[in-house]
N, C-alpha and C. Protein backbone atom coordinates (compact mmCIF):
# COMPACT_ATOMS: atom_id res chain seq x y z
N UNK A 1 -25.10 -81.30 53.74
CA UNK A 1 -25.02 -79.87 53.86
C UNK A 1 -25.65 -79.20 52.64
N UNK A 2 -25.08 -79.80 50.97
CA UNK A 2 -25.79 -79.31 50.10
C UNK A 2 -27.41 -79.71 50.46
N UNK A 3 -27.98 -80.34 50.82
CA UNK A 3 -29.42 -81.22 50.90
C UNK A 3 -30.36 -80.14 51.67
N UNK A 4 -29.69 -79.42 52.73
CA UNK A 4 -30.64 -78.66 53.66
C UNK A 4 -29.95 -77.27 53.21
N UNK A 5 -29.26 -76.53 52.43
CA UNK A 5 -28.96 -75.48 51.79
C UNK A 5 -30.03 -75.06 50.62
N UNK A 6 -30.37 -76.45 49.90
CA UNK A 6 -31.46 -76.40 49.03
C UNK A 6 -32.43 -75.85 49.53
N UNK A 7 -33.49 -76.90 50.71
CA UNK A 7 -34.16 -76.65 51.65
C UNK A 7 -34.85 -75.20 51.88
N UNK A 8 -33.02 -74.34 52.55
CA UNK A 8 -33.74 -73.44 53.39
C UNK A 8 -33.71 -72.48 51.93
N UNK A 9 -33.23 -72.44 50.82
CA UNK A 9 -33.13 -71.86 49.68
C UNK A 9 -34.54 -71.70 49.25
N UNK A 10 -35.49 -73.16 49.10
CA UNK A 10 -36.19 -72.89 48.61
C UNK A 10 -37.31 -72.48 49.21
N UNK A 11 -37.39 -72.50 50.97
CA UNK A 11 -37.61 -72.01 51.83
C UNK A 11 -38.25 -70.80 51.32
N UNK A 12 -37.44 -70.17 51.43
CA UNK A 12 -36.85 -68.60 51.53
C UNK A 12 -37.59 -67.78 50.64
N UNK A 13 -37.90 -69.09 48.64
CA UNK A 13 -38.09 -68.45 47.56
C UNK A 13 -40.00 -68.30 47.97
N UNK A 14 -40.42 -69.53 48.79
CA UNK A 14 -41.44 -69.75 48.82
C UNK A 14 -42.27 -68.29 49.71
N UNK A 15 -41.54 -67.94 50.58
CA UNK A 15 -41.67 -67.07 51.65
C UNK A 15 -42.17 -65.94 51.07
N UNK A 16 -40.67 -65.18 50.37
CA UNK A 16 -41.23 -64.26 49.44
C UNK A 16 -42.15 -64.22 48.39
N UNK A 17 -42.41 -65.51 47.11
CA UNK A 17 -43.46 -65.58 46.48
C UNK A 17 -44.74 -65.34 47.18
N UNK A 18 -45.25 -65.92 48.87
CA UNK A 18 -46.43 -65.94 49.32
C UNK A 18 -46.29 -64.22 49.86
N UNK A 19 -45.31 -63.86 50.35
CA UNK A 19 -45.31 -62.37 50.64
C UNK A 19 -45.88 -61.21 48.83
N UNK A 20 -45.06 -61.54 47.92
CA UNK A 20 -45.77 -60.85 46.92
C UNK A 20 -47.06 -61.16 46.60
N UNK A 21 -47.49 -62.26 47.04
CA UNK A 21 -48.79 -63.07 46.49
C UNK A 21 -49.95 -61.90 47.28
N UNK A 22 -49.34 -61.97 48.78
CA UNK A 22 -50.59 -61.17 49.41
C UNK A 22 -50.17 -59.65 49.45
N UNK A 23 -48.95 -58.72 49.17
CA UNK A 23 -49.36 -57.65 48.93
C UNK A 23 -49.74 -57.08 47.22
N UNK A 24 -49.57 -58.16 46.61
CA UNK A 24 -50.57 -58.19 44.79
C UNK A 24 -51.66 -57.93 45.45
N UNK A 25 -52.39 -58.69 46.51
CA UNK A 25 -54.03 -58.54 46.21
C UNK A 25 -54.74 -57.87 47.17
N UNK A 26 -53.62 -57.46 48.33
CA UNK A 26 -53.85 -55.92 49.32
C UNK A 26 -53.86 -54.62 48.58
N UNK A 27 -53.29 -54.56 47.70
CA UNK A 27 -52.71 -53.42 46.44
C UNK A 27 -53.77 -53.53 45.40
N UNK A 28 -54.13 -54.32 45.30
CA UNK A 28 -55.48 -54.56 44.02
C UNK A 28 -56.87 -54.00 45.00
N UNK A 29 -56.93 -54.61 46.54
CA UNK A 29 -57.94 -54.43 47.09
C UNK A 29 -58.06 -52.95 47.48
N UNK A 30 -56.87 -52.23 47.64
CA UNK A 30 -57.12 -50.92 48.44
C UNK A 30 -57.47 -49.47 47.19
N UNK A 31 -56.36 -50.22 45.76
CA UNK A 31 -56.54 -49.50 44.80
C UNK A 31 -56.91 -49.13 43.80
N UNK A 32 -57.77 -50.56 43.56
CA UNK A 32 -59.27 -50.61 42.72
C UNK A 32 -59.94 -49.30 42.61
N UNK A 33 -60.55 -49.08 41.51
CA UNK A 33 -61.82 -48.00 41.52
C UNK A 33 -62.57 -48.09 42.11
N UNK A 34 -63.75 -48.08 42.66
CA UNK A 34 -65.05 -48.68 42.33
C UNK A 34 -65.86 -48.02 41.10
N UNK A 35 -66.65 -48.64 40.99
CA UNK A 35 -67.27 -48.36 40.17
C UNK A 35 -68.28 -47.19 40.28
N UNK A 36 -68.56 -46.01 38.89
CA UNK A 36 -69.32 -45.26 39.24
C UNK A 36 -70.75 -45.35 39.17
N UNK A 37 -71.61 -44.29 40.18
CA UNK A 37 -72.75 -44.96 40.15
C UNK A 37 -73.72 -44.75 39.06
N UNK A 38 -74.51 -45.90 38.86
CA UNK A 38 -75.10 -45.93 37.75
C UNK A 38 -74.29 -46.81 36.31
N UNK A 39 -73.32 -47.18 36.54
CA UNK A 39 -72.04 -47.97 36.10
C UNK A 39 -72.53 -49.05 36.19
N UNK A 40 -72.39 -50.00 35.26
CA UNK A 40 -72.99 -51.79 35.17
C UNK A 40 -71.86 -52.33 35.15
N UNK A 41 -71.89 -53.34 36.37
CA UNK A 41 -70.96 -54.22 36.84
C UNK A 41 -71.49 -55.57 36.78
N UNK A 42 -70.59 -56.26 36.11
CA UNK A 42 -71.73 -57.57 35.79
C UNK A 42 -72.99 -57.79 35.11
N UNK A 43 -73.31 -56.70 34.66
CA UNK A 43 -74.87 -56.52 34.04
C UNK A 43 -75.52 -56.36 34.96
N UNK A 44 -74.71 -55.30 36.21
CA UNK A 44 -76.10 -54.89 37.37
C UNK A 44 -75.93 -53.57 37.54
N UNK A 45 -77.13 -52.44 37.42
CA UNK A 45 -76.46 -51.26 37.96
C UNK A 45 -76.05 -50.66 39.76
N UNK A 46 -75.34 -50.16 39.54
CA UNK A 46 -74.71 -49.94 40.83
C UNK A 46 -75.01 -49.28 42.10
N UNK A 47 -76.02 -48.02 41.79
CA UNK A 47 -76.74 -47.58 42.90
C UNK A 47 -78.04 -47.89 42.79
N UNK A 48 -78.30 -49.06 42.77
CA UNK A 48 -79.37 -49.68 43.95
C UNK A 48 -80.90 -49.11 42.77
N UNK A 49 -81.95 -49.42 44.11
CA UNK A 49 -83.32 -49.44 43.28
C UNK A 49 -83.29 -48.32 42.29
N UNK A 50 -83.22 -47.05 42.67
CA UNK A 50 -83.98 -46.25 42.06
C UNK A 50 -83.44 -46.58 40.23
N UNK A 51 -82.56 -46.77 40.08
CA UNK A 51 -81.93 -46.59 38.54
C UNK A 51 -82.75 -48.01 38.08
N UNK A 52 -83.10 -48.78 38.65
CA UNK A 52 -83.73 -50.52 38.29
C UNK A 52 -85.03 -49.99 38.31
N UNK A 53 -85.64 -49.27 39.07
CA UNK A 53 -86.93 -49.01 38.75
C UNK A 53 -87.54 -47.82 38.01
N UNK A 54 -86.52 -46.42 37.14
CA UNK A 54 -86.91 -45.96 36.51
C UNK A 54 -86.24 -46.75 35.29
N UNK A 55 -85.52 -47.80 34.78
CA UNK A 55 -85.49 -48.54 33.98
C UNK A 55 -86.47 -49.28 33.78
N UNK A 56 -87.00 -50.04 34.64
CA UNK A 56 -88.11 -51.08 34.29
C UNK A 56 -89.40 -50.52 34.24
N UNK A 57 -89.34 -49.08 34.57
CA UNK A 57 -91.26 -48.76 34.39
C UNK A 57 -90.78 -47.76 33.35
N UNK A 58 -89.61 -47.47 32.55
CA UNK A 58 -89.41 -46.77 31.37
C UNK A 58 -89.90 -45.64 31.74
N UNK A 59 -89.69 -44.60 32.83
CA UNK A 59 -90.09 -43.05 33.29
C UNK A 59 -89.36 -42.46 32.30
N UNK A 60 -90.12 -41.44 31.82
CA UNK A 60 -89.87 -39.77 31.21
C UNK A 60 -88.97 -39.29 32.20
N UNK A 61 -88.33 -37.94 31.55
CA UNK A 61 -87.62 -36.83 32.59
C UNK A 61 -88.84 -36.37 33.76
N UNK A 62 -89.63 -36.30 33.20
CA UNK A 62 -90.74 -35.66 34.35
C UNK A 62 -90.57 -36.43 35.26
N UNK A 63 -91.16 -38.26 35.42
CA UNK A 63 -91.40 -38.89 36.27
C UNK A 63 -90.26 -39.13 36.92
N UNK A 64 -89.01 -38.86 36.24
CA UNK A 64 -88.07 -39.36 37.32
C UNK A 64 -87.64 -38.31 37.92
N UNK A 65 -88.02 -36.43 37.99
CA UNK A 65 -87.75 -36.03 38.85
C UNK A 65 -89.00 -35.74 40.11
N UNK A 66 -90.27 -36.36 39.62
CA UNK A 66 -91.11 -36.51 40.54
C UNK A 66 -90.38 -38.17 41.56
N UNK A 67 -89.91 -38.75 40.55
CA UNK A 67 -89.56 -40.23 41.75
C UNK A 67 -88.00 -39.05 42.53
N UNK A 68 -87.33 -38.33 42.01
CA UNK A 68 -86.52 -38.16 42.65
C UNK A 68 -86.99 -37.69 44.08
N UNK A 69 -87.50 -36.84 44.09
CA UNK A 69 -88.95 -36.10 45.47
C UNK A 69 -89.16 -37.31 46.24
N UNK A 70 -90.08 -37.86 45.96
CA UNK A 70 -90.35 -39.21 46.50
C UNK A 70 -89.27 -40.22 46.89
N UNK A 71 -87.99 -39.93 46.29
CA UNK A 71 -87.20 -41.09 47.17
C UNK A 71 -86.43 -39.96 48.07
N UNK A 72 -86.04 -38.93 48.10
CA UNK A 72 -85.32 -37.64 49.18
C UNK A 72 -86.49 -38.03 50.52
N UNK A 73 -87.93 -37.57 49.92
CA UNK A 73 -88.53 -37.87 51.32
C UNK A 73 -88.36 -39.02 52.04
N UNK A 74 -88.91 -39.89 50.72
CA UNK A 74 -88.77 -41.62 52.02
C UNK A 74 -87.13 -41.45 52.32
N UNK A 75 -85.88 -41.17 51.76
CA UNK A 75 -84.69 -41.69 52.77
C UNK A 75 -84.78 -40.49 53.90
N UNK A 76 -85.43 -39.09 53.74
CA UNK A 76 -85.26 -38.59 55.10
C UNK A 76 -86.50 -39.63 56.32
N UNK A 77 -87.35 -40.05 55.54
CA UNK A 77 -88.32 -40.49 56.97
C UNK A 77 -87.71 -41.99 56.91
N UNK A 78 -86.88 -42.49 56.16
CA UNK A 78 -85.94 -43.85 56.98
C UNK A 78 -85.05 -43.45 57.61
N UNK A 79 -84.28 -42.19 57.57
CA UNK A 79 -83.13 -41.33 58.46
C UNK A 79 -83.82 -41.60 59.89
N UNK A 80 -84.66 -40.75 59.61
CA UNK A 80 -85.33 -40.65 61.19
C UNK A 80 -85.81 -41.89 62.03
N UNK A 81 -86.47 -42.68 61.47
CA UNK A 81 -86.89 -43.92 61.78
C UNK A 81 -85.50 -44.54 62.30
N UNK A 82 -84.92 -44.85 61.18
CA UNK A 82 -83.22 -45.82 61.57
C UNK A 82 -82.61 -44.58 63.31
N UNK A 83 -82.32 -43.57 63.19
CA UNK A 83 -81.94 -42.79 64.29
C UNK A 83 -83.18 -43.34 65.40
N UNK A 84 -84.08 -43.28 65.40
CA UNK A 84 -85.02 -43.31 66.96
C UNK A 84 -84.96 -45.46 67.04
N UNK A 85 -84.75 -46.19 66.33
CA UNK A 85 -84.39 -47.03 66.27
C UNK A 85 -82.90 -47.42 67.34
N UNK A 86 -81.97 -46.59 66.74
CA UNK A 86 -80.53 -46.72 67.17
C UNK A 86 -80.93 -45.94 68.77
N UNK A 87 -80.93 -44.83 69.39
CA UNK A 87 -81.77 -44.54 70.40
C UNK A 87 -82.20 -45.36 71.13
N UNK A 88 -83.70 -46.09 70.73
CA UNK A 88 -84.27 -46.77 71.79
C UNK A 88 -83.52 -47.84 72.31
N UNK A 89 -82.59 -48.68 70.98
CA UNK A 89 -81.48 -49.68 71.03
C UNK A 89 -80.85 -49.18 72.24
N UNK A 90 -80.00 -48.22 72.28
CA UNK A 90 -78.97 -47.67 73.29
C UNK A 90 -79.46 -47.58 74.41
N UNK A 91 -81.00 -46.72 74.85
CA UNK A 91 -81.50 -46.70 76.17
C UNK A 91 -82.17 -48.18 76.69
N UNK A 92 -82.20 -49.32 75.74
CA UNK A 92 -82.86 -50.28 75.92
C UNK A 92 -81.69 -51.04 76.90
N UNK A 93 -80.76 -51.22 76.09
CA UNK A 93 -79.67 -51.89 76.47
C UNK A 93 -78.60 -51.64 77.90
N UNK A 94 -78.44 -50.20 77.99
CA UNK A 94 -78.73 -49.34 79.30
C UNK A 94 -79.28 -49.71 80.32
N UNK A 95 -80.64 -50.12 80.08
CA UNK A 95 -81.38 -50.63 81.07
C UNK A 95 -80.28 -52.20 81.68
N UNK A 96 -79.49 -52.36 81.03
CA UNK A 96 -78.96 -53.81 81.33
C UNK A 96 -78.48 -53.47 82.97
N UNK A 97 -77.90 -52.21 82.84
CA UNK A 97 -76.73 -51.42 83.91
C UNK A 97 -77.73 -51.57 85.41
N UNK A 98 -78.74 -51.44 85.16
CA UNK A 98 -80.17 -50.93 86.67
C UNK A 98 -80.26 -52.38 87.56
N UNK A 99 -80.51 -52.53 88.48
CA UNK A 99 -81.36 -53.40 89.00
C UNK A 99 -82.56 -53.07 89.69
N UNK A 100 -83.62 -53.55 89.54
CA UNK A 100 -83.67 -54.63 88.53
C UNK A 100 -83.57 -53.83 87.38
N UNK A 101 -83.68 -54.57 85.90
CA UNK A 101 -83.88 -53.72 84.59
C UNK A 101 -85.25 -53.19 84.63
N UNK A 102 -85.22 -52.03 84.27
CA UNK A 102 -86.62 -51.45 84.05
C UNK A 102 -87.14 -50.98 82.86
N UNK A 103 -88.34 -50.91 82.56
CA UNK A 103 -88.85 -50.56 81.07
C UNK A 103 -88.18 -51.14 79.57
N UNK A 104 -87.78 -52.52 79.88
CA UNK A 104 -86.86 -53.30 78.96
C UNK A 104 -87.95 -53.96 77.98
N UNK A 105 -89.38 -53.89 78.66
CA UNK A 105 -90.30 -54.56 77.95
C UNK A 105 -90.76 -53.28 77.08
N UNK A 106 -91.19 -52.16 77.99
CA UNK A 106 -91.74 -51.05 77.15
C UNK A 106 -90.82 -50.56 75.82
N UNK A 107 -89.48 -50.78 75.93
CA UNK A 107 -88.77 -49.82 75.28
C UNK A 107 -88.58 -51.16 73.95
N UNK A 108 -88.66 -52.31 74.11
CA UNK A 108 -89.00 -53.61 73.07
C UNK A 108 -90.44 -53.44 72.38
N UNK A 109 -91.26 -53.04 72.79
CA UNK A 109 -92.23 -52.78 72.05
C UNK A 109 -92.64 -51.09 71.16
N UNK A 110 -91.54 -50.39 71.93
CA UNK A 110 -91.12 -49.08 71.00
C UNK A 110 -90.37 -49.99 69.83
N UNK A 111 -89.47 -50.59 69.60
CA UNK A 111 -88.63 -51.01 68.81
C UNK A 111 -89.64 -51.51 67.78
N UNK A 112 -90.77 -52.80 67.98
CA UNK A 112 -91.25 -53.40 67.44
C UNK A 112 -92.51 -51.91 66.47
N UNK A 113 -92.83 -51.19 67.25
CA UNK A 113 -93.56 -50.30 66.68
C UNK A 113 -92.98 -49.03 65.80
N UNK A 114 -91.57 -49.33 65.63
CA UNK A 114 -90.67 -48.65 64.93
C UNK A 114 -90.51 -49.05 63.50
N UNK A 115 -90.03 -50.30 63.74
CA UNK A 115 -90.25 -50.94 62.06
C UNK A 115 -91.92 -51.41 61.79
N UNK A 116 -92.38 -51.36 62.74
CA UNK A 116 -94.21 -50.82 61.65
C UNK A 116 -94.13 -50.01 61.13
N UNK A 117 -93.55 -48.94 61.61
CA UNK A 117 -93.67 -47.63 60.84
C UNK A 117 -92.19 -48.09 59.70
N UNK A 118 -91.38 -48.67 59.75
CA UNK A 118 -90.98 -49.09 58.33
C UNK A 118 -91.10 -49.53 57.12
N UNK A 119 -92.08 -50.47 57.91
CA UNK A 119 -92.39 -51.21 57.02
C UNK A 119 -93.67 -50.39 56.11
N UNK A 120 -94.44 -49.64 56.84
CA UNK A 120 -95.47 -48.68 56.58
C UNK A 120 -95.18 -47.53 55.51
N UNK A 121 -93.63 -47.05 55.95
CA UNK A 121 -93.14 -45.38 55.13
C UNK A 121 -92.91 -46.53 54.22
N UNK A 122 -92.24 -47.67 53.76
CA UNK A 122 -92.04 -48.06 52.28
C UNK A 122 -93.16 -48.55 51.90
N UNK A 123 -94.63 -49.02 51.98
CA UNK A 123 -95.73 -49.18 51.70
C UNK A 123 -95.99 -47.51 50.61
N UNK A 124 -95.70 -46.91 51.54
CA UNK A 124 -96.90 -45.49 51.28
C UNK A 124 -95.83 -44.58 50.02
N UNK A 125 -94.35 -45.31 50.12
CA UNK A 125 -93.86 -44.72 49.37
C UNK A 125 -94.00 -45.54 47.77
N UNK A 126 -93.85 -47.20 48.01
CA UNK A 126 -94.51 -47.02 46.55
C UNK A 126 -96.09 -46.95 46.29
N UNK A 127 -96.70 -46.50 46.79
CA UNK A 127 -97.89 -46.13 46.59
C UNK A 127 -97.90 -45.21 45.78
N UNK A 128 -96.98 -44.09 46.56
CA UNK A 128 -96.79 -42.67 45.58
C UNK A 128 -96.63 -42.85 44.61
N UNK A 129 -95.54 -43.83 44.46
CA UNK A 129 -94.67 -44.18 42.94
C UNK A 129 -95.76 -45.09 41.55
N UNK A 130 -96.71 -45.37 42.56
CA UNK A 130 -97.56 -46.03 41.66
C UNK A 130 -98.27 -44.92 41.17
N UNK A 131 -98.76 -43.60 41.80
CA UNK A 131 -99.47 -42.75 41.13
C UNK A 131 -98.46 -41.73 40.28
N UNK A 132 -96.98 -41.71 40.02
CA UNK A 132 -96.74 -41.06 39.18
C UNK A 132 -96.68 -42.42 37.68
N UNK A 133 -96.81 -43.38 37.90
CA UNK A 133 -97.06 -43.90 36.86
C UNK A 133 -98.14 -44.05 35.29
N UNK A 134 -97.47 -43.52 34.17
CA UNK A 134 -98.75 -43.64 33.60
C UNK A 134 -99.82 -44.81 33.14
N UNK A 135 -101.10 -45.06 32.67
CA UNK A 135 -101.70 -46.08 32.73
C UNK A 135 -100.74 -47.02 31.33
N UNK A 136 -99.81 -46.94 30.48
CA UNK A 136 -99.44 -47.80 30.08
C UNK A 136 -97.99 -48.62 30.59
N UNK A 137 -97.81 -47.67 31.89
CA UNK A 137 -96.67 -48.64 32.78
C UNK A 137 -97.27 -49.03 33.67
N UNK A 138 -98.56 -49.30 34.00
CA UNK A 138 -99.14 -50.08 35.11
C UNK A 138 -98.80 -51.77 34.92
N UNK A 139 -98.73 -51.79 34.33
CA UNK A 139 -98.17 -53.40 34.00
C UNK A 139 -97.15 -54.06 34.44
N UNK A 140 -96.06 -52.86 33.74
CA UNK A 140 -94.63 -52.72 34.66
C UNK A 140 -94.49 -52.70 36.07
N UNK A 141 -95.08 -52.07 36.46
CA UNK A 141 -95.36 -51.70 38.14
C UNK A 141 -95.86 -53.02 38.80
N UNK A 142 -96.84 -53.80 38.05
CA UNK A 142 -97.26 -54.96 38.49
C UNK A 142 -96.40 -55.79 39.20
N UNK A 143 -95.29 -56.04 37.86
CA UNK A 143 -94.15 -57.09 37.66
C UNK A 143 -93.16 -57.05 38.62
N UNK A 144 -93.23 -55.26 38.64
CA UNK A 144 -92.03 -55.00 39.76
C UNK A 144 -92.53 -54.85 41.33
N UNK A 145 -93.86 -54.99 41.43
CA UNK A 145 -94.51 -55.26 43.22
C UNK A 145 -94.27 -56.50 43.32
N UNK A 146 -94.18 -57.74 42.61
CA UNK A 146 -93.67 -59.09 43.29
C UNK A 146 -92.56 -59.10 43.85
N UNK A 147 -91.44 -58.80 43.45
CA UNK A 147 -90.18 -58.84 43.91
C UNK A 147 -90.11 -57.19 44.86
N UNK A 148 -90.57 -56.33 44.97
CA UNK A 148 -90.82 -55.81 46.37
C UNK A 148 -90.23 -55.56 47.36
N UNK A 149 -90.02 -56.63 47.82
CA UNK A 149 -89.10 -57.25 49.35
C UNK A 149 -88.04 -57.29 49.25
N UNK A 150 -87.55 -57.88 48.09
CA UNK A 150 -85.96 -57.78 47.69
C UNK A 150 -85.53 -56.30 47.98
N UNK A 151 -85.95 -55.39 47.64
CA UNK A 151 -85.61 -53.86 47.88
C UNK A 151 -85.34 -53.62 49.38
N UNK A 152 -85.82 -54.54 49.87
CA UNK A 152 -85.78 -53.80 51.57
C UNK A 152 -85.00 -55.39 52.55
N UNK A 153 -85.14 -56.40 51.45
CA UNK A 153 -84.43 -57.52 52.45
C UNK A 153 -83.37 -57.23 53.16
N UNK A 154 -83.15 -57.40 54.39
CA UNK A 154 -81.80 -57.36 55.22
C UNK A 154 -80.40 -58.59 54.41
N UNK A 155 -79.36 -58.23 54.32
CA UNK A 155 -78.72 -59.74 54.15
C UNK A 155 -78.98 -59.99 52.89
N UNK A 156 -79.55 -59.60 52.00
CA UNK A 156 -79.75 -59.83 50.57
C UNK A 156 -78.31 -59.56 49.62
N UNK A 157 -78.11 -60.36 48.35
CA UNK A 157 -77.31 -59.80 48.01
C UNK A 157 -77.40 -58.74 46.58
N UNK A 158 -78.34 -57.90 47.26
CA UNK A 158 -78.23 -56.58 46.47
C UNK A 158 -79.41 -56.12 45.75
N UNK A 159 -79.81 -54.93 45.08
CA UNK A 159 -81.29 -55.03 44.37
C UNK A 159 -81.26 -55.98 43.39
N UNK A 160 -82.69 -56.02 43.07
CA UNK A 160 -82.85 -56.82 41.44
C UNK A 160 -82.02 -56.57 40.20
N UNK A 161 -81.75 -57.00 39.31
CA UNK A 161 -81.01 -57.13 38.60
C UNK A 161 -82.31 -56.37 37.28
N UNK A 162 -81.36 -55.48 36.56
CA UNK A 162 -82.36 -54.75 35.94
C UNK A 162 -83.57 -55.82 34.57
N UNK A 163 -84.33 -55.26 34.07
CA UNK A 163 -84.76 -56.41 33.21
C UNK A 163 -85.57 -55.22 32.15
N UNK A 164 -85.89 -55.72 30.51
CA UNK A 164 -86.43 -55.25 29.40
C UNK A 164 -87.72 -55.12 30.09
């Protein structure tokens, strides 16, 4: 009787320890800060390219409110793009409902000619960015067109990590 009193005793202690265990780290997860942007976490800054790339091409006040221009436009013409994207998605899929399906091929090759034009508005946007550069950050600019892709990878985990 003492043998299984222990048991359900320590049962019991275990129960509650794993119950505080997971609302400690529901309570840590919901009531964390985050971090503010522009804030280095790990030695990374926090909102994304633009702060990594007027760091690494060392922009003046001027150039970074000319890059500011230049990144308002490109996220309104990725707004639009991502929206007629989500769209053709919805009427594509729609088509599932018809028999037969119709225009499932046409509305797949809208899609495919959608991210051309993605892939195109971020072409033309650092293009821009290359002409507010002056000729002694062309170098910089070099360094930072290899890695490129990282800026726009799907599934990535996160921009580049800033660098001297």
């Amino acid at each position: 009787m003492n043998y299984t009193m222990s048991k359900t005793k320590l049962l019991g202690i275990a129960v509650i320890g794993l119950l505080m265990l997971n609302f400690g780290i529901l309570g840590f997860l919901v009531f964390r800060k985050p971090p503010h942007p522009g804030e280095r976490m790990h030695g990374r800054l926090q909102d994304g390219p633009r702060n990594i790339i007027i760091e690494r091409l060392h922009f003046d006040k001027e150039q970074v409110a000319q890059y500011e221009l230049l990144i308002n436009e490109h996220q309104g013409a990725m707004r639009r793009l991502r929206d007629s994207i989500e769209n053709t998605k919805n009427i594509l899929y729609e088509t599932l409902n018809s028999e037969p399906a119709k225009d499932g091929d046409l509305l797949v090759n809208k899609l495919g000619m959608l991210q051309k034009e993605i892939e195109q508005t971020h072409y033309k946007h650092f293009t821009a960015l290359k002409k507010i550069c002056r000729p002694d950050q062309m170098e910089r600019f070099k360094k930072l067109t290899s890695e490129l892709a990282i800026f726009f990878a799907p599934g990535k985990n996160g921009p580049l990590q800033p660098r001297n």
